[in-house]
N, C-alpha and C. Protein backbone atom coordinates (compact mmCIF):
# COMPACT_ATOMS: atom_id res chain seq x y z
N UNK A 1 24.23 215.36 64.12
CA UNK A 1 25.25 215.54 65.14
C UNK A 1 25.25 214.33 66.07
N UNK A 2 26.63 213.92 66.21
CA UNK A 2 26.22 212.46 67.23
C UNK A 2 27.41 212.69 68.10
N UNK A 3 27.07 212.37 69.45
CA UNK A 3 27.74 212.29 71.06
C UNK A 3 29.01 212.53 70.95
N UNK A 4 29.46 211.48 69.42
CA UNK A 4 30.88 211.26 69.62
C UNK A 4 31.67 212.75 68.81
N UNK A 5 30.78 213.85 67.99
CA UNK A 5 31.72 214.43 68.07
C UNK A 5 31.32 215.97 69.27
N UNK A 6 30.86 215.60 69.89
CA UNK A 6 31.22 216.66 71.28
C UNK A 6 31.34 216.07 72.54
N UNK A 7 31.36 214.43 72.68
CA UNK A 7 32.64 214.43 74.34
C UNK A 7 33.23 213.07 73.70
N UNK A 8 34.27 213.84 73.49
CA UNK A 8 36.27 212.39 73.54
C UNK A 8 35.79 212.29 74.88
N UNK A 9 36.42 210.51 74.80
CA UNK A 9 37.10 210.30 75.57
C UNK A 9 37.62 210.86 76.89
N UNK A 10 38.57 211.71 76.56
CA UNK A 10 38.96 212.98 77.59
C UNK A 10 38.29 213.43 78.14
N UNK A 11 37.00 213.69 77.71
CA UNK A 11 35.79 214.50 78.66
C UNK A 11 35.04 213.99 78.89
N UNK A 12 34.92 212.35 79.71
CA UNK A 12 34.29 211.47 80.37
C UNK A 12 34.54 211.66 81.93
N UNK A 13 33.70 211.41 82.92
CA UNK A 13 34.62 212.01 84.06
C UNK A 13 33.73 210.68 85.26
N UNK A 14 34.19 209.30 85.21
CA UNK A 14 33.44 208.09 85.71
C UNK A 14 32.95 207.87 86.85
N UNK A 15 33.66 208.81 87.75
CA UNK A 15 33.26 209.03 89.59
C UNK A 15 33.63 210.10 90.14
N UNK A 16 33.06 211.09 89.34
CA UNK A 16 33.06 212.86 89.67
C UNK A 16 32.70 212.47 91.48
N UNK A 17 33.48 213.31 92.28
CA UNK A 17 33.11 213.28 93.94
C UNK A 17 32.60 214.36 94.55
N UNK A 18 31.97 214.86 94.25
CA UNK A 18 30.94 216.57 94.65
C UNK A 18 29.73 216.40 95.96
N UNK A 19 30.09 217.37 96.25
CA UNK A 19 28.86 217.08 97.22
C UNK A 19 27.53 218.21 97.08
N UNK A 20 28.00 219.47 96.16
CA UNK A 20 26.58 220.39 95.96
C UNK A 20 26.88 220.81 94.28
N UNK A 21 25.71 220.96 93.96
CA UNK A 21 25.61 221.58 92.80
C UNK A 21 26.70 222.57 92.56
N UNK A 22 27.06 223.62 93.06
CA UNK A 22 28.05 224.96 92.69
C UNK A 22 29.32 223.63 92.53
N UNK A 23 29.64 223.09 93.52
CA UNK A 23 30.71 222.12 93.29
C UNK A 23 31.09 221.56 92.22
N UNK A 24 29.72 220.76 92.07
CA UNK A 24 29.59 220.13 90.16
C UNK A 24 30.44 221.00 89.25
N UNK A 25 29.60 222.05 89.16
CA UNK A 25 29.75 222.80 88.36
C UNK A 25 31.17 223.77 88.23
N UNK A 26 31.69 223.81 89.30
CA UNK A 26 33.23 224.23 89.34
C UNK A 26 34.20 223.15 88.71
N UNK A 27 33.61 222.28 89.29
CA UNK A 27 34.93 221.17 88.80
C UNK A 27 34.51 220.36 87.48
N UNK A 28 33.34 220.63 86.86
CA UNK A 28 33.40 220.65 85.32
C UNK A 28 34.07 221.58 84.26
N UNK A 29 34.12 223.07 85.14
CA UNK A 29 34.63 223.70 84.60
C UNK A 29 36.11 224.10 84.36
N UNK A 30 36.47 223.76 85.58
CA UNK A 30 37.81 223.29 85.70
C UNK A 30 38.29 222.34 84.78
N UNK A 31 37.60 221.07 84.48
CA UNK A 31 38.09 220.10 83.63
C UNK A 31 38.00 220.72 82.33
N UNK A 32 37.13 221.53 81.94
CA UNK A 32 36.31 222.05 80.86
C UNK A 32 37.58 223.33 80.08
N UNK A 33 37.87 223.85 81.29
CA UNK A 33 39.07 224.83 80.83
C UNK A 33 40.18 224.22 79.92
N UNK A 34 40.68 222.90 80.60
CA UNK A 34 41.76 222.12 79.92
C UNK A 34 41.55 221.45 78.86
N UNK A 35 40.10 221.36 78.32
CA UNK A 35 39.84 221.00 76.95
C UNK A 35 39.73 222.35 75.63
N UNK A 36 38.80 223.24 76.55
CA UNK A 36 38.76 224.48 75.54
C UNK A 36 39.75 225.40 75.65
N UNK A 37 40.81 225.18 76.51
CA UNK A 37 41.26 226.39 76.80
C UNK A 37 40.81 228.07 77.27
N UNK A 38 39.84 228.03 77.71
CA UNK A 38 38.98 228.58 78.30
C UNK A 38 39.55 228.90 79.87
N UNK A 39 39.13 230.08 80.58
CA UNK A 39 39.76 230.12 81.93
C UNK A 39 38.75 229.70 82.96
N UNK A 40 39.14 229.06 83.71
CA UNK A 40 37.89 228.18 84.32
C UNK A 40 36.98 228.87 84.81
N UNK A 41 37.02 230.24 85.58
CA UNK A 41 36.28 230.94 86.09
C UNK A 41 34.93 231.85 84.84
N UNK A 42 35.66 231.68 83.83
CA UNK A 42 34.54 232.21 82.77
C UNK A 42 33.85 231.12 82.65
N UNK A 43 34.25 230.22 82.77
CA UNK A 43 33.00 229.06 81.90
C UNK A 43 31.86 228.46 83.39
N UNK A 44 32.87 228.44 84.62
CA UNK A 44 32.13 228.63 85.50
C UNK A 44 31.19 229.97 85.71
N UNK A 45 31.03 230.66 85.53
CA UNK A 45 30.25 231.73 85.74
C UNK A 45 29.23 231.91 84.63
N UNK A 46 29.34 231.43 83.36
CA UNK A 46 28.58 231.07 82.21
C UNK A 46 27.48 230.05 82.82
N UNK A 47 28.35 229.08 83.62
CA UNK A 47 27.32 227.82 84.05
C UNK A 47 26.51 228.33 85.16
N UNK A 48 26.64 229.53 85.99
CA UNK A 48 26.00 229.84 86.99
C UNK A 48 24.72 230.86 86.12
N UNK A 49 25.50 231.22 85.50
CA UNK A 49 24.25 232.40 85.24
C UNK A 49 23.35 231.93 84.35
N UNK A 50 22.97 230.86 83.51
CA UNK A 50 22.63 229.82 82.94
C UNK A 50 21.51 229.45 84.09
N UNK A 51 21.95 228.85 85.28
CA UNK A 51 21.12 228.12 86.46
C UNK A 51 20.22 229.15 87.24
N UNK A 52 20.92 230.62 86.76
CA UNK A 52 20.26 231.74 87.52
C UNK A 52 18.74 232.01 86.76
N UNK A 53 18.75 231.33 85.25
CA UNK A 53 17.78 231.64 84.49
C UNK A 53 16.60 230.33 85.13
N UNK A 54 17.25 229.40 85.41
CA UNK A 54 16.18 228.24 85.20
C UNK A 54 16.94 226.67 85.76
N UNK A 55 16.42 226.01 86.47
CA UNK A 55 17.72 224.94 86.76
C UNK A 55 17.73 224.22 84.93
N UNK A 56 18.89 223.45 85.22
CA UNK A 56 18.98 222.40 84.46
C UNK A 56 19.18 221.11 84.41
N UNK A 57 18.56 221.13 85.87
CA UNK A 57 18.29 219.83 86.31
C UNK A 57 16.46 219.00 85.79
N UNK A 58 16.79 218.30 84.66
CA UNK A 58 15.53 217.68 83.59
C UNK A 58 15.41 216.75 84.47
N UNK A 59 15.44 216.08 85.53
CA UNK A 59 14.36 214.96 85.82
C UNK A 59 15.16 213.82 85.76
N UNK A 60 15.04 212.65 86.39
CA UNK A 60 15.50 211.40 86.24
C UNK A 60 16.80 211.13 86.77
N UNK A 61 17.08 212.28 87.90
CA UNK A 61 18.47 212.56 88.07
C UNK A 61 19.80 212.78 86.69
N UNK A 62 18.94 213.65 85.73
CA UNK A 62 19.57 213.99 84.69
C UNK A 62 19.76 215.55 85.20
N UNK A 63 21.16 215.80 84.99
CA UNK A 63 21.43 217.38 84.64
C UNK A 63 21.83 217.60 83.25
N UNK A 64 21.61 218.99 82.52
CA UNK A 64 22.74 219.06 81.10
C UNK A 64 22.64 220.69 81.23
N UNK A 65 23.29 220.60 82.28
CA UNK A 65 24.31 222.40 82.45
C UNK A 65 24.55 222.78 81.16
N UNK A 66 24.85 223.76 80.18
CA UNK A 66 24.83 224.54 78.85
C UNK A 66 25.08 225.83 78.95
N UNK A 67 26.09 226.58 78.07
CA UNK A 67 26.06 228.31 78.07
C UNK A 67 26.95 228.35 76.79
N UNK A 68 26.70 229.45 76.62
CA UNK A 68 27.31 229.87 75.13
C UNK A 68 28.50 231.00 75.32
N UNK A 69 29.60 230.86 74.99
CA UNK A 69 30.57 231.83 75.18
C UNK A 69 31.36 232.15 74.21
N UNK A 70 31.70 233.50 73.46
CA UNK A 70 33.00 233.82 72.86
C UNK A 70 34.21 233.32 72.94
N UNK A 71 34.99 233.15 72.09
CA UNK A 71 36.24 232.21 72.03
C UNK A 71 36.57 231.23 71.87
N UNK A 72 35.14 230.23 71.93
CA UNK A 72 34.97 229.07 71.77
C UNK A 72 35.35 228.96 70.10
N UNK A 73 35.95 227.89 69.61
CA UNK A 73 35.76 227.36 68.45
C UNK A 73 34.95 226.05 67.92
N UNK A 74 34.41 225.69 68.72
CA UNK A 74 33.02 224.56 68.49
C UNK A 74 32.63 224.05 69.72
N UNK A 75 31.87 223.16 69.83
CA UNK A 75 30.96 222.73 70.70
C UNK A 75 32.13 221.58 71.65
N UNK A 76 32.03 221.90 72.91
CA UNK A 76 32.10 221.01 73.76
C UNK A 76 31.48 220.39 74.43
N UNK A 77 31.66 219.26 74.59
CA UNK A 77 30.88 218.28 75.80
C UNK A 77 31.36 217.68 76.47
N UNK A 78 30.80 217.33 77.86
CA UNK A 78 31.84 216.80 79.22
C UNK A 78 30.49 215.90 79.37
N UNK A 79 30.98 214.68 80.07
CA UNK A 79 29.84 214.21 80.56
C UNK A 79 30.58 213.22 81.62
N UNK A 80 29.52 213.69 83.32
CA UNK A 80 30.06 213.12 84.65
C UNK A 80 29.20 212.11 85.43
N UNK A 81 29.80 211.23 85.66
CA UNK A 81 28.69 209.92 86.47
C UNK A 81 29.45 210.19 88.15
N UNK A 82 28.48 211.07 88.60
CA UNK A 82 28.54 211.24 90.13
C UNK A 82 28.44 210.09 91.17
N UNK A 83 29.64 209.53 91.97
CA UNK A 83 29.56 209.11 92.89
C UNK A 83 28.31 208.91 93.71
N UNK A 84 27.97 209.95 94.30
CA UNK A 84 26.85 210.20 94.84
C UNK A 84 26.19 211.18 94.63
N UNK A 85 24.55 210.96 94.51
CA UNK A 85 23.74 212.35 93.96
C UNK A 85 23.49 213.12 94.95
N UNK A 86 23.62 214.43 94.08
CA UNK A 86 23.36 215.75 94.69
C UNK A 86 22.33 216.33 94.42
N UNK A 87 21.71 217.04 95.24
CA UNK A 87 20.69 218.50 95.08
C UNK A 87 21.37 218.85 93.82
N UNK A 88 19.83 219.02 92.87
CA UNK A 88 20.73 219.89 91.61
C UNK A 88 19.31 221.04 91.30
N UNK A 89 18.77 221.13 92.18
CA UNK A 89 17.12 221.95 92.34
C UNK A 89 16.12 221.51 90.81
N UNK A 90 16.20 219.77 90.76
CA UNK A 90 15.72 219.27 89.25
C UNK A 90 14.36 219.75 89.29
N UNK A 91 13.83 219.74 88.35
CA UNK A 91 12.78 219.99 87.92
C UNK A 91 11.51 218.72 88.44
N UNK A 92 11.69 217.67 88.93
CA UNK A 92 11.09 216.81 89.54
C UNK A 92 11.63 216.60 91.00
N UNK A 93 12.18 217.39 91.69
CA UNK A 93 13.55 217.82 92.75
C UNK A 93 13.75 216.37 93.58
N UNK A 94 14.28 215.59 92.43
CA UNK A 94 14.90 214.34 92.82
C UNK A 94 16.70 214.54 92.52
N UNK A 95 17.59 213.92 93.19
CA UNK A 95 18.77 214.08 93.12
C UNK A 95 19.23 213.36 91.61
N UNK A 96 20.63 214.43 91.70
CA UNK A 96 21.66 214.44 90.15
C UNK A 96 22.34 213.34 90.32
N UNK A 97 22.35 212.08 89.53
CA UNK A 97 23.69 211.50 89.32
C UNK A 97 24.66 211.66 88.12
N UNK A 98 23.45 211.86 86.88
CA UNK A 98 24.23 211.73 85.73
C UNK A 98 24.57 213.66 85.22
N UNK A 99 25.51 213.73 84.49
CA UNK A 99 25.54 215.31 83.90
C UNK A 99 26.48 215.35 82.65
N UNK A 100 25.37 216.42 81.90
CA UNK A 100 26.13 216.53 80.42
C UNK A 100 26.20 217.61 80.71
N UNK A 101 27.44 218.12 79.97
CA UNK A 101 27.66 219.54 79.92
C UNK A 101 27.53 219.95 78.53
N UNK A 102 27.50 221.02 78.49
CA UNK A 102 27.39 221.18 77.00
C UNK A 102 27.96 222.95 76.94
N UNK A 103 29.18 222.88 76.57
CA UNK A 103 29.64 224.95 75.88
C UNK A 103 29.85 225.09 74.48
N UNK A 104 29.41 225.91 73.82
CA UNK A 104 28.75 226.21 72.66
C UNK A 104 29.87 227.56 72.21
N UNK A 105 30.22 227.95 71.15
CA UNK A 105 30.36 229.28 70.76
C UNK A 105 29.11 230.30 70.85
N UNK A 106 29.08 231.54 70.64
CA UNK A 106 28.03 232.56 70.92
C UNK A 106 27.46 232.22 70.27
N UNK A 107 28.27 232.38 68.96
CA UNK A 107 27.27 232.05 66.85
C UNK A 107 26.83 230.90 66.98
N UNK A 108 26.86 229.89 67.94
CA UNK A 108 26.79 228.66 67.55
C UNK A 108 24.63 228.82 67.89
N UNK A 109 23.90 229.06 67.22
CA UNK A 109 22.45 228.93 67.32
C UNK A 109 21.61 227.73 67.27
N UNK A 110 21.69 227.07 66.33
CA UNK A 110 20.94 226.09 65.43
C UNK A 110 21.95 224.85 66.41
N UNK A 111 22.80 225.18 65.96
CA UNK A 111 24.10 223.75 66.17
C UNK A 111 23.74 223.74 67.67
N UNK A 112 23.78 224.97 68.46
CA UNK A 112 23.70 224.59 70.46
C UNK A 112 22.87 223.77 70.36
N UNK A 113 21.40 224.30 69.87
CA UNK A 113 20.05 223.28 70.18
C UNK A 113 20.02 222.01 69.69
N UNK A 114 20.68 221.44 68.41
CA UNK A 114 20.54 220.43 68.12
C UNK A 114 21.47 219.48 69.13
N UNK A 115 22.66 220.05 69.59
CA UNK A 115 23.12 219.34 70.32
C UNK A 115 22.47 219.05 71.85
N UNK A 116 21.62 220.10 72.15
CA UNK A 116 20.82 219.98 73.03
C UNK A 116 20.22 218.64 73.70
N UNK A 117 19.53 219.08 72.01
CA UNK A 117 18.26 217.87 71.53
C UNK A 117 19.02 216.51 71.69
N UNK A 118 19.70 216.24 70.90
CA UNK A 118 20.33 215.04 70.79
C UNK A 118 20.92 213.92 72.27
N UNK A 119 21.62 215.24 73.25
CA UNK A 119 21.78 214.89 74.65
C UNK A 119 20.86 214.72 74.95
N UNK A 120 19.27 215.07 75.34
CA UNK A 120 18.35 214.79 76.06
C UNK A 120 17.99 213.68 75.04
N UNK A 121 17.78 213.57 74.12
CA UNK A 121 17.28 211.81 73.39
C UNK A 121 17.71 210.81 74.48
N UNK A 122 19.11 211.03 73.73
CA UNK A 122 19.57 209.80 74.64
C UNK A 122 19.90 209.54 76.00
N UNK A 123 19.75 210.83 76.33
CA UNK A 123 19.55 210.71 78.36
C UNK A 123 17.83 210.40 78.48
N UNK A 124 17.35 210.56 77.87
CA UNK A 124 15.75 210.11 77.60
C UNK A 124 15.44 208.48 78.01
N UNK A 125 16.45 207.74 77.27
CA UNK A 125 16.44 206.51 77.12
C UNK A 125 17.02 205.87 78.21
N UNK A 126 15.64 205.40 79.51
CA UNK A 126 16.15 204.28 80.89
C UNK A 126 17.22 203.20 80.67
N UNK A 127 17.01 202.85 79.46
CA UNK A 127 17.99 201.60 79.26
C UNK A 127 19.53 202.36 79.91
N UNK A 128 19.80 203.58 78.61
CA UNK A 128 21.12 204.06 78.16
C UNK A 128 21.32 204.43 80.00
N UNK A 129 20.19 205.05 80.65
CA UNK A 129 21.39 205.96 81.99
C UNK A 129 21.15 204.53 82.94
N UNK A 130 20.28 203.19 83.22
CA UNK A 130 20.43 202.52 83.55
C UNK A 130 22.04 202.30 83.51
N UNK A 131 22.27 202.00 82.79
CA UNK A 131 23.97 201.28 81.95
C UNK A 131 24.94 202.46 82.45
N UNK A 132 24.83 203.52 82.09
CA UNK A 132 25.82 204.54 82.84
C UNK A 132 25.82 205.00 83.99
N UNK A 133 24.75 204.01 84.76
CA UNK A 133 24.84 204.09 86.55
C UNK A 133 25.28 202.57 86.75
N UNK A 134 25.89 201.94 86.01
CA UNK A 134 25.99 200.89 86.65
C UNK A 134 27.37 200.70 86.10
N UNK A 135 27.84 201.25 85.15
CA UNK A 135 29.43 201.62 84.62
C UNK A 135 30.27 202.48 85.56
N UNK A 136 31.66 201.85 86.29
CA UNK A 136 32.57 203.11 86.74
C UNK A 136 33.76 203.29 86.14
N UNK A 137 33.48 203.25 85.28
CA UNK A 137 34.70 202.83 84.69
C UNK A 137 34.78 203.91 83.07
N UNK A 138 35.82 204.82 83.04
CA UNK A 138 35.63 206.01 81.96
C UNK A 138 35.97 205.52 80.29
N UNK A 139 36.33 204.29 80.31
CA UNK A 139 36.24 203.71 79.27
C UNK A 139 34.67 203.18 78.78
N UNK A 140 34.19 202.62 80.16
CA UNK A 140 32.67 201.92 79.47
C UNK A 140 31.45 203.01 80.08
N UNK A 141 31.94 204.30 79.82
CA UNK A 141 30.96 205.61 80.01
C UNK A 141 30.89 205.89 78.65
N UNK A 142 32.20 206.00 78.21
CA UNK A 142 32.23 206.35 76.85
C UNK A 142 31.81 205.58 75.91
N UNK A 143 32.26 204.24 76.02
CA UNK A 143 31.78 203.26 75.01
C UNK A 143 29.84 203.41 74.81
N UNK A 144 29.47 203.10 76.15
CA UNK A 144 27.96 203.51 76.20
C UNK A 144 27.09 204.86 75.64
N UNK A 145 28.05 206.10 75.95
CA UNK A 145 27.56 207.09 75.12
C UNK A 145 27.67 206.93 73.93
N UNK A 146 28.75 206.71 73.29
CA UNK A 146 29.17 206.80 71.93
C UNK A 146 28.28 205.44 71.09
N UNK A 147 27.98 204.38 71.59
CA UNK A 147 27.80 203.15 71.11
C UNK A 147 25.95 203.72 71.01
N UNK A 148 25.27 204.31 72.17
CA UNK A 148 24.44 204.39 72.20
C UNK A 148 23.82 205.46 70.86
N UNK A 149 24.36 206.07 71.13
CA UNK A 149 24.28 207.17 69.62
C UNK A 149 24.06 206.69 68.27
N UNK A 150 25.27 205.58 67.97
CA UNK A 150 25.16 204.52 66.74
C UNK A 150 23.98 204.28 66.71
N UNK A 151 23.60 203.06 67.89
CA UNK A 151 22.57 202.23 67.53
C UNK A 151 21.16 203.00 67.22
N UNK A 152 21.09 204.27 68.15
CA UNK A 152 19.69 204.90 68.22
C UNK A 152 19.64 205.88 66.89
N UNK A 153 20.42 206.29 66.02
CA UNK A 153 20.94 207.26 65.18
C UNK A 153 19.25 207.14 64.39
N UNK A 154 18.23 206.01 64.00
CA UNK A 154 17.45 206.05 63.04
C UNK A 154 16.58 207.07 62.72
């Protein structure tokens, strides 16, 4: 599974402007609705009750928000380079700049986690979020995700 087929283009978002976590997370979902067709308030409330289990804020000012919902027909991904970082209650409770999203179908089991996996690789890699904090621009967010995927694929 590689980056490029769960966030187009379209679901790059280069200077998301939020100021708290619930915020983030509304206005991903909002964007998130107009890709899946999804009603924003379900996928928002998927993403809350998700955070109610455990943050998903991994460290390094990495978030990758995730929930699994009915109706979905495959995996989506959004991914936002925050203006300025927010409280995201990380797990090293240093502030969010970067965020993957990730919505899944219910059935989707095996396929959620690998896509999981695959987002944290390459948010793993200082080089890759170096480069997507220093990109504002939603063309060279994407190019960097997608390019980064290629090269690291071995």
């Amino acid at each position: 599974m590689e980056i490029a087929d769960l966030i187009s283009h379209g679901s790059v978002v280069a200077n998301l402007r939020v100021t708290s976590k619930k915020q983030a997370l509304q206005e991903l979902a909002k964007r998130a609705s107009e890709l899946t067709g999804q009603p924003e308030r379900v996928l928002f409330e998927v993403l809350i009750e998700r955070e109610r289990l455990g943050t998903t804020g991994v460290g390094n000012g990495i978030a990758i928000p995730h929930g699994k919902l009915a109706g979905l027909d495959r995996l989506y991904g959004m991914f936002a380079r925050l203006e300025t970082p927010i409280d995201f209650d990380a797990i090293d409770e240093q502030p969010v700049d970067l965020i993957c999203m990730l919505l899944a179908p219910e059935t989707a089991g095996a396929d959620h986690l690998k896509a999981l996996a695959r987002v944290s690789r390459l948010l793993r890699n200082r080089s890759v979020c170096e480069k997507l904090r220093g990109t504002d621009s939603t063309d060279g967010i994407y190019a960097l995700l997608t390019e980064s995927t290629a090269s690291h694929a071995a």
